[in-house]
Protein backbone atom coordinates (compact mmCIF):
# COMPACT_ATOMS: atom_id res chain seq x y z
CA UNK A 1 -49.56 20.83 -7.37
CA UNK A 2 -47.25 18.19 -6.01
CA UNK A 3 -45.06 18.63 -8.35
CA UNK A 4 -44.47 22.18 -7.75
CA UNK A 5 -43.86 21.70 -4.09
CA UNK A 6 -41.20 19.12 -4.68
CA UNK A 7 -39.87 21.82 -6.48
CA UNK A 8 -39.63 24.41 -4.05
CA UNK A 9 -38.09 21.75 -1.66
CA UNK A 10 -35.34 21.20 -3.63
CA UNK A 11 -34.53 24.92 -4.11
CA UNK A 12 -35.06 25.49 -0.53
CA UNK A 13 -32.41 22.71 0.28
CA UNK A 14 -29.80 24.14 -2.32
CA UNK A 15 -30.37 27.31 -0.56
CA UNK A 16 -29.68 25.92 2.45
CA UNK A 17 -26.92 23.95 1.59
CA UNK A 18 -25.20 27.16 -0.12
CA UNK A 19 -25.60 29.36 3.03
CA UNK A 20 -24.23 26.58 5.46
CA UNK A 21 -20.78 27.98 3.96
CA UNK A 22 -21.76 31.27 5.92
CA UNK A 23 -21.80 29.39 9.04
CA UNK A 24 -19.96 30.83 11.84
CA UNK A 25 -16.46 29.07 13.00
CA UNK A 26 -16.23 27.08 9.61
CA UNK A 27 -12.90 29.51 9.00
CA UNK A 28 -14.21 29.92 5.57
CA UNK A 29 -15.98 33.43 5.24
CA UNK A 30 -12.70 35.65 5.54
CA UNK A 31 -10.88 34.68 2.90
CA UNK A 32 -14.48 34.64 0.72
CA UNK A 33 -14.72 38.16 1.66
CA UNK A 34 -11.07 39.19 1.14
CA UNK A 35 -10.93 37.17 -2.17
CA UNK A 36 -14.47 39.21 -2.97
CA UNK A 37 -12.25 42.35 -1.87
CA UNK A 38 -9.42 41.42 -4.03
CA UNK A 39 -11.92 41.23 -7.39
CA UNK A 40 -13.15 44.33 -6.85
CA UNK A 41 -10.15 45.54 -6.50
CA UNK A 42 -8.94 44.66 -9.73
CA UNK A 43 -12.46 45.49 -11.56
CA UNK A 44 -12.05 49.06 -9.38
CA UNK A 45 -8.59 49.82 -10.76
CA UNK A 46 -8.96 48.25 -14.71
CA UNK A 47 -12.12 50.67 -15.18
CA UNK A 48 -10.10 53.38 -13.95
CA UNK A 49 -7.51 52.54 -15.82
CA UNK A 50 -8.89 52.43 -19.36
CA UNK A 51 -10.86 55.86 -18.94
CA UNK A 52 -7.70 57.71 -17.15
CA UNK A 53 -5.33 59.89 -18.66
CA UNK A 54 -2.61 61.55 -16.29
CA UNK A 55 0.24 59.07 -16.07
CA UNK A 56 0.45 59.31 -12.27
CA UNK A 57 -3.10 58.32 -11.79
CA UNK A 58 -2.94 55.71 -14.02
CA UNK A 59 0.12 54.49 -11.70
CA UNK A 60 -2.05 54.28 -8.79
CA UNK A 61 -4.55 52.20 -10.99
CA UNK A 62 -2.06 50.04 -11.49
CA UNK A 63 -0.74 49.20 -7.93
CA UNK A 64 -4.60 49.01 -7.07
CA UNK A 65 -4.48 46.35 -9.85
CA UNK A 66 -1.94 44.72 -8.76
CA UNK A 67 -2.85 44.70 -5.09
CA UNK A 68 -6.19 43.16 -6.06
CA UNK A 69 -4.56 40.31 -8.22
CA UNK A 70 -1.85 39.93 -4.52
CA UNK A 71 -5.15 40.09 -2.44
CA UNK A 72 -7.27 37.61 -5.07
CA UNK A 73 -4.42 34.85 -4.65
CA UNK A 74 -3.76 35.19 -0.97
CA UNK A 75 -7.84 34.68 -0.38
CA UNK A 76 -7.82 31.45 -2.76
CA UNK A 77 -5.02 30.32 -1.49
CA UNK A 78 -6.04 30.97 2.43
CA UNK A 79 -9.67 29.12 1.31
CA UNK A 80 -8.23 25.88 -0.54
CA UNK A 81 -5.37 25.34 2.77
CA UNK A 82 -9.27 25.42 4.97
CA UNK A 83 -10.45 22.62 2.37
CA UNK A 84 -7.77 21.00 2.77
CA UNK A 85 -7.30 20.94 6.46
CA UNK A 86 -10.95 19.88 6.87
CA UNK A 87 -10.30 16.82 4.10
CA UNK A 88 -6.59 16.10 5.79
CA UNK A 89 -6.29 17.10 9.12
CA UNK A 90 -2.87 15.02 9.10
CA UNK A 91 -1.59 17.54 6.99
CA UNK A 92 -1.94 20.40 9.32
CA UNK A 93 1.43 22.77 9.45
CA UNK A 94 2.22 21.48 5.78
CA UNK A 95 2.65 24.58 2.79
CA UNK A 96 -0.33 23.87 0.67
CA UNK A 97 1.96 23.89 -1.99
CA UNK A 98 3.99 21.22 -0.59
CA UNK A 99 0.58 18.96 -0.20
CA UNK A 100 0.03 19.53 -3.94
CA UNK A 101 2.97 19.24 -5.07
CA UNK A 102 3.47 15.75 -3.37
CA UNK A 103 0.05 14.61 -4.69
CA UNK A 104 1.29 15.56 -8.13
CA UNK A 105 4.24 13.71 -7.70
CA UNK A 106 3.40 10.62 -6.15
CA UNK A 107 0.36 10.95 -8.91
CA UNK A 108 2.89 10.65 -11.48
CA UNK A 109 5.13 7.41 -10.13
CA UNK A 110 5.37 4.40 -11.45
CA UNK A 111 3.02 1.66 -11.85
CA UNK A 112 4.45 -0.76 -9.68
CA UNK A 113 2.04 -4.40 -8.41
CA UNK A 114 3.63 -6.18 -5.30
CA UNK A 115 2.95 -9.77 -4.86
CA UNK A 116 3.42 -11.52 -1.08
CA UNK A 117 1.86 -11.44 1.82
CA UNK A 118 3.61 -11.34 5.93
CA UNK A 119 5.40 -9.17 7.44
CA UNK A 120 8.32 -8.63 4.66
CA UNK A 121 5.37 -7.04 1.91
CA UNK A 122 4.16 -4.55 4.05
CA UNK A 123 8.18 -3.57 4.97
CA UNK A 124 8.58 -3.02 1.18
CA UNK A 125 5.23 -1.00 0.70
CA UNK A 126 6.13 1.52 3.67
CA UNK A 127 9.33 2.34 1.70
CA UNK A 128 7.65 2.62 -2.04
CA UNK A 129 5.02 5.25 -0.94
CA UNK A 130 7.59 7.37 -0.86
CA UNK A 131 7.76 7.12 -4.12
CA UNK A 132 4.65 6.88 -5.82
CA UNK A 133 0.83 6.10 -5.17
CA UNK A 134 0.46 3.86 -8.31
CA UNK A 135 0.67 0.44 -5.82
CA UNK A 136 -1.22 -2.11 -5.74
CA UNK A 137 -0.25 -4.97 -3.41
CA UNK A 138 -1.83 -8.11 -4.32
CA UNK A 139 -2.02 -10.46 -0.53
CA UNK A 140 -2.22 -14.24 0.06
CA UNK A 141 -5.17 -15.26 1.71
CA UNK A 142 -3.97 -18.57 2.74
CA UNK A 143 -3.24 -17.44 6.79
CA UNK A 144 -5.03 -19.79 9.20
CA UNK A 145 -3.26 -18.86 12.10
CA UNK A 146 -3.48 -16.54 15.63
CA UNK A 147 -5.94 -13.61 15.44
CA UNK A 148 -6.77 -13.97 11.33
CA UNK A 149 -7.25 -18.05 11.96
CA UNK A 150 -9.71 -17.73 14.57
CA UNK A 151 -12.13 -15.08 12.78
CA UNK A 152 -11.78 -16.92 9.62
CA UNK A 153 -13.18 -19.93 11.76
CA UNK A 154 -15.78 -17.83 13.95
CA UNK A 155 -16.97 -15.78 11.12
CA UNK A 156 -16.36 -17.63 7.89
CA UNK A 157 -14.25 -14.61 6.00
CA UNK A 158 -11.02 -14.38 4.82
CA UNK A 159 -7.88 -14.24 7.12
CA UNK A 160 -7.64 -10.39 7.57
CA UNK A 161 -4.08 -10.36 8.85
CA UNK A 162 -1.78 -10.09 6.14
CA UNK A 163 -4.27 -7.38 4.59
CA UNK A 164 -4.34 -4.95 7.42
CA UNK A 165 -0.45 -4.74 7.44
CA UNK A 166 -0.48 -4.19 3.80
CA UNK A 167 -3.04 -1.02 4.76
CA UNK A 168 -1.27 0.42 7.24
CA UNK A 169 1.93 -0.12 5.59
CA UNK A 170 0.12 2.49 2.64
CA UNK A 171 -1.62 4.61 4.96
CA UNK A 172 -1.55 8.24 4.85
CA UNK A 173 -3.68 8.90 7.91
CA UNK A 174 -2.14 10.00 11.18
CA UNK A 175 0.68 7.89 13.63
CA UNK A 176 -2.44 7.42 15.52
CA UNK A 177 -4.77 6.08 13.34
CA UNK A 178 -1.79 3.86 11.81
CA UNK A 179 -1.10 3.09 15.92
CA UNK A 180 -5.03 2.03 16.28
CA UNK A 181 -5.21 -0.75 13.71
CA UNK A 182 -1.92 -2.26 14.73
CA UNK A 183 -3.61 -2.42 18.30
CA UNK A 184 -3.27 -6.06 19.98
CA UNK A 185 -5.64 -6.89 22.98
CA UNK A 186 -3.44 -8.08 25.91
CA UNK A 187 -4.35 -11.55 27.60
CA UNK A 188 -6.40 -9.68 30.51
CA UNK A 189 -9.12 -9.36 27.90
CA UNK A 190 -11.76 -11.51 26.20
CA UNK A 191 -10.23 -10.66 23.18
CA UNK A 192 -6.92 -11.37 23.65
CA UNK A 193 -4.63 -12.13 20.75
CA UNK A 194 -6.83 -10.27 19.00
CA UNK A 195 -5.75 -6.90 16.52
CA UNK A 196 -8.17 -4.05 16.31
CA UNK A 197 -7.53 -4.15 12.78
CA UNK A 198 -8.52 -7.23 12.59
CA UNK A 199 -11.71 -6.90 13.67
CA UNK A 200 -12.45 -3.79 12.09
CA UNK A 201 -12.24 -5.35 8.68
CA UNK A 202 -14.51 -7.90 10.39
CA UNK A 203 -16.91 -5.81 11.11
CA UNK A 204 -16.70 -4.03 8.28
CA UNK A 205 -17.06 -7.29 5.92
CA UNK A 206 -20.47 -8.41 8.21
CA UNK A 207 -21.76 -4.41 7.76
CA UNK A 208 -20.86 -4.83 3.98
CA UNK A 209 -21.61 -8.44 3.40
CA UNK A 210 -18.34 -8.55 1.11
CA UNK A 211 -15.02 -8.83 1.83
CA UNK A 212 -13.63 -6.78 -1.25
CA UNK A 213 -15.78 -3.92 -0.24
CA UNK A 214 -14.92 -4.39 3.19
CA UNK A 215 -11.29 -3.98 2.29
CA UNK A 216 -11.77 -0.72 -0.08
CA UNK A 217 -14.01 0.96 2.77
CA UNK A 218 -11.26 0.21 5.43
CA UNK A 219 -8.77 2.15 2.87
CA UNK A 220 -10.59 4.90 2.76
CA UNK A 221 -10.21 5.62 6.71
CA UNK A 222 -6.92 5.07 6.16
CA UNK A 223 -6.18 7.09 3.21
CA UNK A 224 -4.44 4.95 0.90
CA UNK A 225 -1.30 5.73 -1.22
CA UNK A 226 -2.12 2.67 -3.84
CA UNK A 227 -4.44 0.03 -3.37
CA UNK A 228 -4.39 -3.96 -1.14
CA UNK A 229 -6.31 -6.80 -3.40
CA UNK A 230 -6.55 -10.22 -1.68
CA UNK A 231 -5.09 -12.87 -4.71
CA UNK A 232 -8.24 -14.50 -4.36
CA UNK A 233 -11.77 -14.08 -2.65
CA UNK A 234 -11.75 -17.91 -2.41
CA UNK A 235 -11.39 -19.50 1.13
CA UNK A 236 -8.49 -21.69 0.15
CA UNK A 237 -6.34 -24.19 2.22
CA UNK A 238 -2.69 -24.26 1.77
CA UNK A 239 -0.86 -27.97 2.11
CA UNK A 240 2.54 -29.09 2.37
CA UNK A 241 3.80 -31.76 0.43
CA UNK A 242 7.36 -32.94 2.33
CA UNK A 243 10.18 -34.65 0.70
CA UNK A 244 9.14 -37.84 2.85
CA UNK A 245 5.86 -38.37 1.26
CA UNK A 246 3.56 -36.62 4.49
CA UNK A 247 1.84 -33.71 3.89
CA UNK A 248 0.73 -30.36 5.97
CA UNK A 249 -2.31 -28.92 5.68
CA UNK A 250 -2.69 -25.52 6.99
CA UNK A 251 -0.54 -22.22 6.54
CA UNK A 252 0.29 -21.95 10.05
CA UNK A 253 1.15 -25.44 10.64
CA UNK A 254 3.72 -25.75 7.66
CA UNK A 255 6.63 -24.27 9.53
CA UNK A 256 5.60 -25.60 12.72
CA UNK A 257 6.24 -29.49 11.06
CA UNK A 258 10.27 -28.48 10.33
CA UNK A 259 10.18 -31.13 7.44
CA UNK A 260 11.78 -30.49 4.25
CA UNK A 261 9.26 -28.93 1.76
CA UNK A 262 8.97 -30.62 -1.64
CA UNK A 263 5.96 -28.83 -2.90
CA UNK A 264 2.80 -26.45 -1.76
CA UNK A 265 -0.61 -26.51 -3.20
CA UNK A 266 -4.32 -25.16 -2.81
CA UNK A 267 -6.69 -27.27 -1.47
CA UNK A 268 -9.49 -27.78 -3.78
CA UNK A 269 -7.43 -25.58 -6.08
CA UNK A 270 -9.69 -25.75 -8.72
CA UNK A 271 -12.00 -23.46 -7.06
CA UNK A 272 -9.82 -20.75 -6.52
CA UNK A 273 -9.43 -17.77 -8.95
CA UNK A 274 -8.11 -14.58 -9.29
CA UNK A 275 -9.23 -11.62 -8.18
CA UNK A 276 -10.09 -9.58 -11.47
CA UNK A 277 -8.23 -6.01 -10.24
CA UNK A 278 -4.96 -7.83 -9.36
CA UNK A 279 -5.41 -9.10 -13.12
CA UNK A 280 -5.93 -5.76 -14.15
CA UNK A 281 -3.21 -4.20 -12.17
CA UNK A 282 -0.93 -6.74 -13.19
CA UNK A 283 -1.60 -5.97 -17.02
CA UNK A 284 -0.97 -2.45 -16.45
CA UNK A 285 2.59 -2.74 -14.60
CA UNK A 286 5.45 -1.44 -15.02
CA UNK A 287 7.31 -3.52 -11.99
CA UNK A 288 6.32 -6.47 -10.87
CA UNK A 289 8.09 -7.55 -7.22
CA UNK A 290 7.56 -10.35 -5.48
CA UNK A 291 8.76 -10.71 -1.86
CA UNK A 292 10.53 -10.12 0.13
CA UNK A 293 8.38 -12.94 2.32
CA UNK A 294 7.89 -16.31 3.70
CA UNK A 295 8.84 -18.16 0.48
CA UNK A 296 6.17 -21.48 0.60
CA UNK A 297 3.75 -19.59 2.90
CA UNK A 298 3.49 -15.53 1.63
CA UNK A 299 4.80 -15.87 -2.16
CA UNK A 300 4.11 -18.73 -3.54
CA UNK A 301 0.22 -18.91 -2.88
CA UNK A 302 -0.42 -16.64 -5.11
CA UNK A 303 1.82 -18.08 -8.10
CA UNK A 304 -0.37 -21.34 -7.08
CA UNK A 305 -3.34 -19.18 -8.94
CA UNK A 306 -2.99 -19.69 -12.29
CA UNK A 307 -4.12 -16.96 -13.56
CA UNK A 308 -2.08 -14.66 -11.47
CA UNK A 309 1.16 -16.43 -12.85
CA UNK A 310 -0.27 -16.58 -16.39
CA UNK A 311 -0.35 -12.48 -16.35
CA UNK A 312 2.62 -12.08 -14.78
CA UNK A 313 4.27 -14.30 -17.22
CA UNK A 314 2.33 -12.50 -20.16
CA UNK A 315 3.75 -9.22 -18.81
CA UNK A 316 6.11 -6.59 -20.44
CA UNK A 317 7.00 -5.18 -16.50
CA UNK A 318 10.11 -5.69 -15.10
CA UNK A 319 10.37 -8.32 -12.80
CA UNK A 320 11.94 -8.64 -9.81
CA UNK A 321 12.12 -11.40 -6.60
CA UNK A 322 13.65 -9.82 -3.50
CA UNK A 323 15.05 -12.67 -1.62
CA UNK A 324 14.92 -13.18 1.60
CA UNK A 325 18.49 -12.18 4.01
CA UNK A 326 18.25 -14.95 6.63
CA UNK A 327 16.64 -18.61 6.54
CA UNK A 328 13.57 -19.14 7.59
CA UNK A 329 12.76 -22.47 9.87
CA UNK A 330 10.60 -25.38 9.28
CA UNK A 331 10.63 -23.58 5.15
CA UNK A 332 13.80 -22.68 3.97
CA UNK A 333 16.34 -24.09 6.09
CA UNK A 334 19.92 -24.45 4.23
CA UNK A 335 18.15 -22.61 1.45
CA UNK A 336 20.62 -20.41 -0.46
CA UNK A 337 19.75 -17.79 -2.88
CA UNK A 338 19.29 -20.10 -6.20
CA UNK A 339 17.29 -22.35 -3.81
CA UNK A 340 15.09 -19.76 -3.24
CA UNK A 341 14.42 -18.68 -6.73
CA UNK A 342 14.54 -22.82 -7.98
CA UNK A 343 11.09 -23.01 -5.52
CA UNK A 344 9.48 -20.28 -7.16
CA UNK A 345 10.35 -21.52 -11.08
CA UNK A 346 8.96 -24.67 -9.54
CA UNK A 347 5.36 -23.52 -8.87
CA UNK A 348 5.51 -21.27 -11.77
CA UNK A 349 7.45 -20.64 -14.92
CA UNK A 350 10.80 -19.81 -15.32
CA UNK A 351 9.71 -16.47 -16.48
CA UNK A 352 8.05 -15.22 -13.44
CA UNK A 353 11.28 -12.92 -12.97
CA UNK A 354 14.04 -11.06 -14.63
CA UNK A 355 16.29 -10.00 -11.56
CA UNK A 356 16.83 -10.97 -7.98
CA UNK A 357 17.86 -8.30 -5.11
CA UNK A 358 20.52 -9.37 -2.79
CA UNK A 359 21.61 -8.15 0.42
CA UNK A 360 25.40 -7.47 0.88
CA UNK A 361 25.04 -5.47 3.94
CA UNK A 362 26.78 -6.75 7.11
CA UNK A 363 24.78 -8.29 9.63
CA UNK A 364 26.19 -8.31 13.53
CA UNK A 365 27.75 -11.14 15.36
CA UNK A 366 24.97 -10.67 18.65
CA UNK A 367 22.24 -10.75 15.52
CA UNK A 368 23.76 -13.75 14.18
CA UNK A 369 23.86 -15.79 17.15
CA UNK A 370 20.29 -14.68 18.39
CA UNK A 371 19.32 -16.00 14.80
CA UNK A 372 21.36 -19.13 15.33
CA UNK A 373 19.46 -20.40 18.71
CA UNK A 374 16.25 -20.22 16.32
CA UNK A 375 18.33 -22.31 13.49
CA UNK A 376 17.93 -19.05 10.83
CA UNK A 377 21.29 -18.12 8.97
CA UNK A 378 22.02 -15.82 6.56
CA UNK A 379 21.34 -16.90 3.00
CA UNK A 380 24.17 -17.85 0.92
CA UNK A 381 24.20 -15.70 -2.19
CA UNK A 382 25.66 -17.93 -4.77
CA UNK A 383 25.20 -15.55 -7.96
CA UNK A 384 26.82 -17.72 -10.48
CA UNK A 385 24.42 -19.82 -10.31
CA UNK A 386 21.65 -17.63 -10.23
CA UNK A 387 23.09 -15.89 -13.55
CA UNK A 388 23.75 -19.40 -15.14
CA UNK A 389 19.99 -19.62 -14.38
CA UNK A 390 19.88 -16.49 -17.29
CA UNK A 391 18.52 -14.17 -14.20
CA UNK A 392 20.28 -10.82 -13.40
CA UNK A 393 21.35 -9.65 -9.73
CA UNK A 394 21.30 -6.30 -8.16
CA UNK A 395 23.62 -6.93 -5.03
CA UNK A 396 22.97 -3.55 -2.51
CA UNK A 397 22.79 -3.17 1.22
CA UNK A 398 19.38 -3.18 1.65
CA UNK A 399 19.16 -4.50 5.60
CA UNK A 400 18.62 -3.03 8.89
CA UNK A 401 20.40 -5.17 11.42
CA UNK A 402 19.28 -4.15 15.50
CA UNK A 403 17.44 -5.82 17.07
CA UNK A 404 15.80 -8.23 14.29
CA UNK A 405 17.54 -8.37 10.49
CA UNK A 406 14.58 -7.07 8.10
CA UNK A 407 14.83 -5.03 4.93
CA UNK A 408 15.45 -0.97 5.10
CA UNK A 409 12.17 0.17 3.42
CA UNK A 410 14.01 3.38 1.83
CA UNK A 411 17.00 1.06 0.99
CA UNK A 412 15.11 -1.25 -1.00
CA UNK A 413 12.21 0.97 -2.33
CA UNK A 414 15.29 2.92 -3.77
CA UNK A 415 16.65 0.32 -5.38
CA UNK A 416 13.48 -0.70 -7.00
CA UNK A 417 12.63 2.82 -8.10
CA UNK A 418 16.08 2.88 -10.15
CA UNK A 419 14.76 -0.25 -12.53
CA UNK A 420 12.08 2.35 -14.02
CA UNK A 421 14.78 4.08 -15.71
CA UNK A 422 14.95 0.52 -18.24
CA UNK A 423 10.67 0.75 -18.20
């Protein structure tokens, strides 16, 4: 007897749940009834078609036909654009066909795994979503400093910073949304310094009791074109070693000492491992780019796990290190180019890439001198000895100079995009 109720309560609820589409102000019902309109139609004119014989009435059987099929298509098409709006309210004003279309196409791009962490990764990742949705950017966890440091201390997680610029960078949600999680609270507030982003992943890590999860949940609100994966889900340390023999422990701290670097490490490194999806990703590349970034502090933690280095290594994907266009203080002062890519062989292997990107564009005389009274300068791009290293160079203008020199993210994603033709 039980048995048969539960029954009828589960019929009752699909019955429910099918006539909550008949709603009122759900926009749907319309185009069900002119798409309903549009079948009979076409049933309506094909019966009279077969049994009719004057050639004039089978004429009007066939515009009633073909008024139907007109009438079928504009209802379907009229009830998927509702769907859609209700799914992606972003996309409101868009030709359906444009929204599928891009899905298809960004669908189809290449496979491309981005390795970093700052600033410069998420620059990069704004530009290749314009491109395709196969990314996966693979973010050092080694940040101990401002808003990430001090919830990695209160709360015992990992340092959410250079993770939520990676999301938003590959967000497809609205200018607002995008706006909300880049939120900083001024110093008025209890919770100044800190980014709403921040502590949404926070939160979201204490509701989930995982930081992974935490991270996939958070890129679901923001409707991800690819994917963020932390290197590790270890809490590691980063240290300095300087070419005097003292050492810097601490990500934020490293720059701050402005001592030469010699090498960087992970506390208690032996603990730390990869994450198994930036594995995964990595074995399924087909471009692998590290940078652009803070070279000892973004980059090179991750090439510090080995088994992140070990697949890159073991990869068939072209690789590729953007280098930085300016010096960076307290890491890479005086560095040039081969400098740069010397560091990364260093805590690596030498083949962790195949080409380096260069910028060639012009870069003002007011920038310059603003970069000067901070001790940054332009990196020197010695090529020959980058090629005598047995690495190619792509040399582009790939900078946008105003009011602070970074990388064009459509110059550079371009440029990228371009290697897949040698995939």
């Amino acid at each position: 007897m039980r048995k048969n109720f539960n029954l009828k309560n589960i019929k009752l609820t699909k019955v429910k749940g099918i006539l909550k589409w008949l709603y009122p102000g759900i926009g749907i019902k319309r185009w069900m009834a002119l798409s309903t309109f549009g079948i009979l139609l076409v049933i309506a004119g094909s019966l009279s078609l077969r049994t009719e014989e004057y050639w004039f009435v089978q004429l009007l059987d066939a515009i009633v036909v073909v008024s139907g099929i007109i009438i079928l298509i504009l209802g379907i098409k009229r009830m998927m654009h509702s769907f859609i709006m209700a799914v992606i309210p972003s996309s409101k004003g868009t030709e359906l066909v444009d929204i599928l279309y891009q899905k298809k196409q960004l669908g189809r791009g290449p496979r491309i795994v981005t390795v970093g962490g700052g600033t410069g990764l998420s620059v990069l990742l704004s530009g290749l979503k314009e491109y395709t949705s196969n990314i996966t950017a693979i973010v050092t966890v080694a940040d101990d400093g401002g808003s990430s440091g001090r919830l990695r201390q209160q709360f015992d997680i990992l340092p959410p910073g250079d993770i939520r610029n990676c999301l938003v960078a590959l967000a497809d949600a609205s200018t607002l949304m995008r706006d909300l999680f880049q939120f900083r609270f001024d110093q008025s507030s209890e919770l100044s310094g800190h980014n709403f982003g921040n502590l949404f992943i926070t939160v979201m890590t204490r509701l989930t009791g995982d930081f992974e999860k935490a991270i996939k949940e958070t890129s679901k609100v923001l409707a991800l074109r690819g994917q963020v994966i932390p290197s590790t889900l270890n809490n590691v340390v980063l240290v300095a070693q300087h070419q005097d023999g003292t050492t810097t422990e601490g990500e934020d701290k490293i720059p701050k000492a402005h001592l030469p670097i010699d090498k960087v490490y992970l506390k208690a490194q032996e603990a730390s491992c990869a994450t198994p999806e930036a594995i995964k990703s990595i074995e399924e590349a087909q471009i692998i780019i590290l940078g652009p970034g803070s070279l000892y502090t973004s980059i090179i933690p991750n090439l510090l796990i080995k088994e992140i280095t070990d697949s890159i290594i073991a990869s068939g994907a072209i690789k590729i290190y953007v280098c930085n266009a300016m010096t960076q203080p307290g890491e890479t002062d005086g560095y040039s180019a081969s400098d740069h890519i010397k560091a990364l062989i260093r805590h690596s292997h030498g083949r962790i890439l195949d080409y380096c990107i260069l910028n060639i564009g012009e870069i003002s005389k007011d920038a310059l001198k603003r970069y000067a009274q901070e001790d940054s300068y332009p990196v020197v791009n010695d090529t020959k000895k980058i090629e005598s290293m047995g690495y190619r160079i792509i040399e582009d203008d790939i900078i946008i100079a105003k009011d602070v020199v970074r990388h064009s993210p459509l110059k550079l994603a371009k440029v990228i995009i371009s290697f897949i033709e040698e995939v």
